[in-house]
PDB file of N, CA and C in Angstrom:
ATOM      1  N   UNK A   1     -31.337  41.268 -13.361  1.00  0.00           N
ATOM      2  CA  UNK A   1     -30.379  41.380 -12.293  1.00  0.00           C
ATOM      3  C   UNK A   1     -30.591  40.271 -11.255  1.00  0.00           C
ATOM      4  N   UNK A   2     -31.647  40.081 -10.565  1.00  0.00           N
ATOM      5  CA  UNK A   2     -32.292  38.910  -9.896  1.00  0.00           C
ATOM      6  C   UNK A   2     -31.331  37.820 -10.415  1.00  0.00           C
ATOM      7  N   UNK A   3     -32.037  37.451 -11.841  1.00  0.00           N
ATOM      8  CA  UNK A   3     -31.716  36.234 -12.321  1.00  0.00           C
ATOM      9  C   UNK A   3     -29.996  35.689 -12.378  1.00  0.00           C
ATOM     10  N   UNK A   4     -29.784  36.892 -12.718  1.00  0.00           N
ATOM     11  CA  UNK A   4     -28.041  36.731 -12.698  1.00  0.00           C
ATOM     12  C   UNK A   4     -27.184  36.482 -11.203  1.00  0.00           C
ATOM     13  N   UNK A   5     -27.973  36.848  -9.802  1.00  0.00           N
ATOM     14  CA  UNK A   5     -28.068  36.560  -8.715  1.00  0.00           C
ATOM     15  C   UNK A   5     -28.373  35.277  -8.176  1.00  0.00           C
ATOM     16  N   UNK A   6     -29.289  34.724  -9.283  1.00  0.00           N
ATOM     17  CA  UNK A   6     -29.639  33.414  -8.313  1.00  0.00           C
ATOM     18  C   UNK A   6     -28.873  32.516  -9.001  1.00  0.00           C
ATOM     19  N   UNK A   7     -28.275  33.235 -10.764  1.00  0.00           N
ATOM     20  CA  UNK A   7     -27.565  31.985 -10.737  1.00  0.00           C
ATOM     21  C   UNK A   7     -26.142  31.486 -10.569  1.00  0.00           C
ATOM     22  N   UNK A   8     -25.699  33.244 -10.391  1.00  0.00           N
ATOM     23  CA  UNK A   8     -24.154  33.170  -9.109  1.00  0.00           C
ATOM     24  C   UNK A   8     -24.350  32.209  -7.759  1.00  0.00           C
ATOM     25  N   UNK A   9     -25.439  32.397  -7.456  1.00  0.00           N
ATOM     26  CA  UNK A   9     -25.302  31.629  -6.274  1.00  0.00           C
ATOM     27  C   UNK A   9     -25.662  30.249  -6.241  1.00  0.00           C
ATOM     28  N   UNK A  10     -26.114  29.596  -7.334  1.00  0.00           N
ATOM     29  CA  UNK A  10     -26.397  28.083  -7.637  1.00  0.00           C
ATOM     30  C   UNK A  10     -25.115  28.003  -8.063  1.00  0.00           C
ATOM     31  N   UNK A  11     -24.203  28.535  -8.626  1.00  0.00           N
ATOM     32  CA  UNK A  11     -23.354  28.405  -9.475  1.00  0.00           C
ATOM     33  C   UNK A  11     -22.277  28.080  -7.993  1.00  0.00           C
ATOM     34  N   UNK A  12     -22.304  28.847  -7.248  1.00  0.00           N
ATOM     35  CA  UNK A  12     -21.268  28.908  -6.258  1.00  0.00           C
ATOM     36  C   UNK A  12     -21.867  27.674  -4.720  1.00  0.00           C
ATOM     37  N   UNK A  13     -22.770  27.327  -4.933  1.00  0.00           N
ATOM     38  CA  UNK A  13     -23.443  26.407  -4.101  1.00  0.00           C
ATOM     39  C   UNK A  13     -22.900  25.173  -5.158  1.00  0.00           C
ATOM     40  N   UNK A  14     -23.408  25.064  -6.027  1.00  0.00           N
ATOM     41  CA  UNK A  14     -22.562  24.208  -6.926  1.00  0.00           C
ATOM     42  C   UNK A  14     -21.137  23.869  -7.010  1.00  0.00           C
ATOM     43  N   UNK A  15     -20.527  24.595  -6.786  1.00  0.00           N
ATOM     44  CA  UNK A  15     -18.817  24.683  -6.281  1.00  0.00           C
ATOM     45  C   UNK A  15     -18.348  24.212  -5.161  1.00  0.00           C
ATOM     46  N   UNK A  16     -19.053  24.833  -3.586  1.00  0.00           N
ATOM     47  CA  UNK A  16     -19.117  24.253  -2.569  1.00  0.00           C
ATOM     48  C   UNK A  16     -19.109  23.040  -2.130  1.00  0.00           C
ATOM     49  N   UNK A  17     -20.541  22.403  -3.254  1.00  0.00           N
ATOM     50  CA  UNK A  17     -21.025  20.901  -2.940  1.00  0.00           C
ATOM     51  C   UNK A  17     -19.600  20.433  -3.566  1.00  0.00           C
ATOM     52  N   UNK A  18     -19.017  20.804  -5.175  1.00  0.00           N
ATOM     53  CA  UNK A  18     -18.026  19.749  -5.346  1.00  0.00           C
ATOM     54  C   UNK A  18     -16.729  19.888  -4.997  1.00  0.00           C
ATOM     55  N   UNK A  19     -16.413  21.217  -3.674  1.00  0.00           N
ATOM     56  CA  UNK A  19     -15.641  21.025  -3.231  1.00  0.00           C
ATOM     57  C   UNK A  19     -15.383  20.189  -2.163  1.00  0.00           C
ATOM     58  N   UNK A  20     -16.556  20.245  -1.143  1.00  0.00           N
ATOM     59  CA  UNK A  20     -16.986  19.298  -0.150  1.00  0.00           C
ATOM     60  C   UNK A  20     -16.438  17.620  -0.343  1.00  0.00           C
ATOM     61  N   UNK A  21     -17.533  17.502  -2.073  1.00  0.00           N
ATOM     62  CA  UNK A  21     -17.090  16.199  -2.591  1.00  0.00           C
ATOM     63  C   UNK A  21     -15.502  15.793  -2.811  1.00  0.00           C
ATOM     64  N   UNK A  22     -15.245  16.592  -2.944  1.00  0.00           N
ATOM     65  CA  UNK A  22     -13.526  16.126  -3.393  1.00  0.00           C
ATOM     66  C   UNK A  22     -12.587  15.817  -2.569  1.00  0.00           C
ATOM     67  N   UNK A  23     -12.937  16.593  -1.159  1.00  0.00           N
ATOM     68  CA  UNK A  23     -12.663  16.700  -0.063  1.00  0.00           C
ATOM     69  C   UNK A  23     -12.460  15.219   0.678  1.00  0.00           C
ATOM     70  N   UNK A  24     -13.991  14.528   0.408  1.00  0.00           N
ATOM     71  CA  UNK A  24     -13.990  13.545   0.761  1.00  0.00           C
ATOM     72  C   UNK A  24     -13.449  12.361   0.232  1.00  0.00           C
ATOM     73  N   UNK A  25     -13.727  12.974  -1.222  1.00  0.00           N
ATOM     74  CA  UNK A  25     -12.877  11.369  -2.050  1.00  0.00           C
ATOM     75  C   UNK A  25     -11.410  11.588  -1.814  1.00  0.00           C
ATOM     76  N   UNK A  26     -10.903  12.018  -1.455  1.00  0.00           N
ATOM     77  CA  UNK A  26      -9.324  12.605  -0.916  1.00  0.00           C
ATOM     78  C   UNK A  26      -9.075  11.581   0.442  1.00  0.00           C
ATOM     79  N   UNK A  27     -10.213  12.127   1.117  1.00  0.00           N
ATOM     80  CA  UNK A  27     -10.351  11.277   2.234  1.00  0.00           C
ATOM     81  C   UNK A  27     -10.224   9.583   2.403  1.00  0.00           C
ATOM     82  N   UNK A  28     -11.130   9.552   1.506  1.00  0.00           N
ATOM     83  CA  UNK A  28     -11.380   7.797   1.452  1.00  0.00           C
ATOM     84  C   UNK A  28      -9.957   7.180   0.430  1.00  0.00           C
ATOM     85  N   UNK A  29      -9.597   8.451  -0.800  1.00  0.00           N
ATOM     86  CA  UNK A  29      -8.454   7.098  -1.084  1.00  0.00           C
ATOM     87  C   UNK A  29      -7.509   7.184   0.160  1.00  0.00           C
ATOM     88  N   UNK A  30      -7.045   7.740   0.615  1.00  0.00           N
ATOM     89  CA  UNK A  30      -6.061   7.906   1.889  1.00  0.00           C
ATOM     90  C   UNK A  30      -6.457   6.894   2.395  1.00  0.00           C
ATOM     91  N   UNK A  31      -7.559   6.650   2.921  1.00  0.00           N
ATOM     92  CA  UNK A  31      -8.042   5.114   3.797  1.00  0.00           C
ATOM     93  C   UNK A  31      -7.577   4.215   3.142  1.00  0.00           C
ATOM     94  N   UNK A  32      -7.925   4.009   1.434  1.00  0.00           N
ATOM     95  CA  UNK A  32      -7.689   3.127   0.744  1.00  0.00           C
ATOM     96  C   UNK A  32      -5.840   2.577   0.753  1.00  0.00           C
ATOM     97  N   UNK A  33      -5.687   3.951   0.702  1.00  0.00           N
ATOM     98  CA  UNK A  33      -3.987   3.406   0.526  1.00  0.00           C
ATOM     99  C   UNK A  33      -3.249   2.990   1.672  1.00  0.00           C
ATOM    100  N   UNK A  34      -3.668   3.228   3.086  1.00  0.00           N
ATOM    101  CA  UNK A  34      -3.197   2.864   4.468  1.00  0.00           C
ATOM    102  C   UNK A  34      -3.864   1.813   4.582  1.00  0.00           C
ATOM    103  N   UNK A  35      -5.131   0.907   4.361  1.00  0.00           N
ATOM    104  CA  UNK A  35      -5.446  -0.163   4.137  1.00  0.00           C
ATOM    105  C   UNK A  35      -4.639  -0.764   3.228  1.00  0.00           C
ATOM    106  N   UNK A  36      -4.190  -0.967   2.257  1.00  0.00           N
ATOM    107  CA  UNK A  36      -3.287  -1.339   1.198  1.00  0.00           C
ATOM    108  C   UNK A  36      -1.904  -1.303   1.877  1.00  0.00           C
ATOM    109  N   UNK A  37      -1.446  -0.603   2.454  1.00  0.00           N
ATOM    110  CA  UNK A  37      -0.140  -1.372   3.440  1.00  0.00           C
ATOM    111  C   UNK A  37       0.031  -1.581   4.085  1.00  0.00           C
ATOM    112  N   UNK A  38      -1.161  -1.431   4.909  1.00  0.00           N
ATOM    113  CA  UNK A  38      -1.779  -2.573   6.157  1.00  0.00           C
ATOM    114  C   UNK A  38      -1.685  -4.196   6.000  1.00  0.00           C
ATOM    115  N   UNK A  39      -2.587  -4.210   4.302  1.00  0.00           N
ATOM    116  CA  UNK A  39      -2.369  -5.451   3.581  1.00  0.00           C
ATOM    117  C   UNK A  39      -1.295  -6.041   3.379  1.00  0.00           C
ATOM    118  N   UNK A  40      -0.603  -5.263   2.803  1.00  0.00           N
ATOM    119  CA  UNK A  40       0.990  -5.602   2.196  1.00  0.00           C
ATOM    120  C   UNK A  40       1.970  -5.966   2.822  1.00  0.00           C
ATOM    121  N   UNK A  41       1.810  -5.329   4.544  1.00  0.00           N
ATOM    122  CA  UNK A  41       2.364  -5.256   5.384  1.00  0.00           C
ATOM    123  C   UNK A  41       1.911  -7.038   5.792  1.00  0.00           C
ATOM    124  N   UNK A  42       0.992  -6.971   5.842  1.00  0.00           N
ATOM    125  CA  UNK A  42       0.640  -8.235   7.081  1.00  0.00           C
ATOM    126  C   UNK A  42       0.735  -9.784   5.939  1.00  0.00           C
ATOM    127  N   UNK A  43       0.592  -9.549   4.807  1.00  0.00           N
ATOM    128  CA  UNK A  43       1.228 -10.276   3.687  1.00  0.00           C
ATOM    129  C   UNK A  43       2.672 -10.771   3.818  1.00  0.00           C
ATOM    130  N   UNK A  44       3.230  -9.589   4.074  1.00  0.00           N
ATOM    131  CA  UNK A  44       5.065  -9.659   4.135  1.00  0.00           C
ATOM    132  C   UNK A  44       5.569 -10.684   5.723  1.00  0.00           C
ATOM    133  N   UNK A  45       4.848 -10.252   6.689  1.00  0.00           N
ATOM    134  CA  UNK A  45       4.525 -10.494   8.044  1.00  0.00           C
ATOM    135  C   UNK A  45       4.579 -11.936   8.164  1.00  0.00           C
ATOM    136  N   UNK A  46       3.177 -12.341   7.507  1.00  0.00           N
ATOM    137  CA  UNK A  46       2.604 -13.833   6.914  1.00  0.00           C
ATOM    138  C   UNK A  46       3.713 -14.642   6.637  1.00  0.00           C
ATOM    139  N   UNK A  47       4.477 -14.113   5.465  1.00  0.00           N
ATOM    140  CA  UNK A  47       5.658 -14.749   4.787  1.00  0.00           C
ATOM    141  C   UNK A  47       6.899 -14.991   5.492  1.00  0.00           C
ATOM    142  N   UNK A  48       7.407 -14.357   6.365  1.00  0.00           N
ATOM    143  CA  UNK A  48       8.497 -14.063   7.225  1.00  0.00           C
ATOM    144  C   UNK A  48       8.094 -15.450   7.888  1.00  0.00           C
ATOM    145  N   UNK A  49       7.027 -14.912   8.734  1.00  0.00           N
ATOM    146  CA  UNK A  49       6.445 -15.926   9.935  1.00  0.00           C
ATOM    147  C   UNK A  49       6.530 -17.611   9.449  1.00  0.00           C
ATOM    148  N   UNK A  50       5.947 -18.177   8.238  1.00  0.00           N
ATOM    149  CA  UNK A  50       5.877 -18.896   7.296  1.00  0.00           C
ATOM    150  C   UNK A  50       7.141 -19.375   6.896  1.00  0.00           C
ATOM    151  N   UNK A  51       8.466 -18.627   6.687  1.00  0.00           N
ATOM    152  CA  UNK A  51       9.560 -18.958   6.601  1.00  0.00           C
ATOM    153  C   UNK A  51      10.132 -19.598   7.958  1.00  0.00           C
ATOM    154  N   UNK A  52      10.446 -18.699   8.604  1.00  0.00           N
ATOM    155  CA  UNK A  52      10.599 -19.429  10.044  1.00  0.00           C
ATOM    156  C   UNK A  52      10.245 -20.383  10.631  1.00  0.00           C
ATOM    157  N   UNK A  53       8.914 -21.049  10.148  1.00  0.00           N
ATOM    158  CA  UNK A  53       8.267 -22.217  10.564  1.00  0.00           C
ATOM    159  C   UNK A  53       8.895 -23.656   9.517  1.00  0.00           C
ATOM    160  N   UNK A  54       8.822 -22.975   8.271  1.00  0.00           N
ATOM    161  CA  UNK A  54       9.883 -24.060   7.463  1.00  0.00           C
ATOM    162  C   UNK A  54      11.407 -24.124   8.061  1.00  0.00           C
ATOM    163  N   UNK A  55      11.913 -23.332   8.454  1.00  0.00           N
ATOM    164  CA  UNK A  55      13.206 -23.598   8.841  1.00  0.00           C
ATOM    165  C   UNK A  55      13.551 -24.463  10.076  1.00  0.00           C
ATOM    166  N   UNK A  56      12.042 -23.647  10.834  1.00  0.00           N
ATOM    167  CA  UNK A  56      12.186 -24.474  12.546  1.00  0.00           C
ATOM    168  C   UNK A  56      11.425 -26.035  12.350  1.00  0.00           C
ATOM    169  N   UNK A  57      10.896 -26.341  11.216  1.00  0.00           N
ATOM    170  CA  UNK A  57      10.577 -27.940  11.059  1.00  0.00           C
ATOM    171  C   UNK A  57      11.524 -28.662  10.138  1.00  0.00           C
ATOM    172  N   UNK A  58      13.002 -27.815   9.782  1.00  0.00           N
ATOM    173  CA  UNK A  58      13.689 -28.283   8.790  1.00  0.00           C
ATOM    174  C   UNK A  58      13.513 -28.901   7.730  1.00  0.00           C
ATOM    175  N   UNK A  59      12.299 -28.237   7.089  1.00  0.00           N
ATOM    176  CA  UNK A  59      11.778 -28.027   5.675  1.00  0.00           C
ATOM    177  C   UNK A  59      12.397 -27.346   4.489  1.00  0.00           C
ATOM    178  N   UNK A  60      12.982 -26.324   5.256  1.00  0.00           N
ATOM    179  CA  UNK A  60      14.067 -25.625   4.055  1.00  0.00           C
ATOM    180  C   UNK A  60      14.965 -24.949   4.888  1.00  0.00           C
ATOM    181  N   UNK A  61      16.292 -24.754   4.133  1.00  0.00           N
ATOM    182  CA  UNK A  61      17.032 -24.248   4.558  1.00  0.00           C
ATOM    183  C   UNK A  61      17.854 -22.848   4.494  1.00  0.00           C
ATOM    184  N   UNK A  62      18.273 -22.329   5.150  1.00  0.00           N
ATOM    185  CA  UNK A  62      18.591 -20.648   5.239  1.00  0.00           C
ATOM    186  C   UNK A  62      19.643 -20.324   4.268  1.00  0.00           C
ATOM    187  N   UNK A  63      18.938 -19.432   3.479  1.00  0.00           N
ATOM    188  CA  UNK A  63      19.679 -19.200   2.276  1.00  0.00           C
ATOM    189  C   UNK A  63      21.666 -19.228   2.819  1.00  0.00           C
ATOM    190  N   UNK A  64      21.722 -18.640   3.823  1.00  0.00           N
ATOM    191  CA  UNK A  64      22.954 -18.744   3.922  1.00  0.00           C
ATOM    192  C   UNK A  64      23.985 -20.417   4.270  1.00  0.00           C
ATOM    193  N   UNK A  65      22.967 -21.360   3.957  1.00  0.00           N
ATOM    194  CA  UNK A  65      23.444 -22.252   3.852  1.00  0.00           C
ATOM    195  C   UNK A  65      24.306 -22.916   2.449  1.00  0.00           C
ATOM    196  N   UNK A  66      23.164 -22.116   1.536  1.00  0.00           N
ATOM    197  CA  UNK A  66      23.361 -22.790  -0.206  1.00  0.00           C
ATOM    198  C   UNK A  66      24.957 -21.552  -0.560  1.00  0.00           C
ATOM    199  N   UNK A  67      25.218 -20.682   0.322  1.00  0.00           N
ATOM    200  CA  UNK A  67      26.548 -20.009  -0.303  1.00  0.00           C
ATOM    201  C   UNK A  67      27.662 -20.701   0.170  1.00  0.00           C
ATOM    202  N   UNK A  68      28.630 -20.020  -1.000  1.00  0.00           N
ATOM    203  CA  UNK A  68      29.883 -20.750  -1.523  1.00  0.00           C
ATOM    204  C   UNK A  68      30.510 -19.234  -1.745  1.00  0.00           C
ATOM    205  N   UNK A  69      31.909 -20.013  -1.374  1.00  0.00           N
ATOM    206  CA  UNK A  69      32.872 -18.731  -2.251  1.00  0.00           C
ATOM    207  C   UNK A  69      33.333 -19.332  -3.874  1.00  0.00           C
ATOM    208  N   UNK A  70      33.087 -18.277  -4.340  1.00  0.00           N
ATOM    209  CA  UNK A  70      33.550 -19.467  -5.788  1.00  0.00           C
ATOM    210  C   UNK A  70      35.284 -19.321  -5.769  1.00  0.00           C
ATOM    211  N   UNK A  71      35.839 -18.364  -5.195  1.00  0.00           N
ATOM    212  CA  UNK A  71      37.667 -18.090  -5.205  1.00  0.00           C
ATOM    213  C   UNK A  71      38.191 -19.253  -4.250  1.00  0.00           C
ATOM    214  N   UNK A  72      37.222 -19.996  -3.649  1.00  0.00           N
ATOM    215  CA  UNK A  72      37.789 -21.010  -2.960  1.00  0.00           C
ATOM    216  C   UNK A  72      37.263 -22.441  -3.657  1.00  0.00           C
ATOM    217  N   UNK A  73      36.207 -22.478  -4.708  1.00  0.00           N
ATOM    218  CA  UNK A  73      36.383 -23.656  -5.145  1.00  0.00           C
ATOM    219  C   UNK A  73      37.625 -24.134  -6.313  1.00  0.00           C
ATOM    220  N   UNK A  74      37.972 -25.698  -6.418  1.00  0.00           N
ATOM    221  CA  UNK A  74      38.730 -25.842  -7.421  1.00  0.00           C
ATOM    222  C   UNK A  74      39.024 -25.606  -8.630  1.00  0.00           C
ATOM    223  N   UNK A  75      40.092 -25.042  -9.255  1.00  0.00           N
ATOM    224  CA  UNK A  75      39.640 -24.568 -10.827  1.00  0.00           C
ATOM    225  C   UNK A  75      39.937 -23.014 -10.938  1.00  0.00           C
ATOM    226  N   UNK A  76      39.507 -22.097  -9.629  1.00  0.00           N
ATOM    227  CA  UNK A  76      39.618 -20.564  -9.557  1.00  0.00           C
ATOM    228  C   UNK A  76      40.992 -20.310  -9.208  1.00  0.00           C
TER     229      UNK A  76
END
């Protein structure tokens, strides 16, 4: 009877600990993934910013420059 006692309760201390654990790895990917579009974010940010600087040294030009109507070129 003892024995079957101590090992309900290793058994359930055992449970605890890997609920605890799971708890936490729950925790940390969450960090992981709000870091990750933190990243993604300041990537996108980067690029924007980066565009704007080509445009304002007239390096390239704004896509809405290269459009055309094609019903107004010759031929349509």
């Amino acid at each position: 009877m003892v024995q079957t006692e101590e090992k309900i309760q290793k058994t359930e201390d055992q449970m605890e600990l890997i609920v605890t654990q799971h708890l936490e790895l729950v925790k940390q990917i969450k960090m992981i993934s709000m870091l990750q579009s933190d990243i993604a974010n300041q990537v996108v940010q980067q690029h924007e910013n980066t565009e704007q600087l080509y445009k304002a040294l007239g390096l390239k030009k704004d896509l809405s420059y290269y459009s055309f109507n094609l019903q107004n070129e010759e031929g349509h």
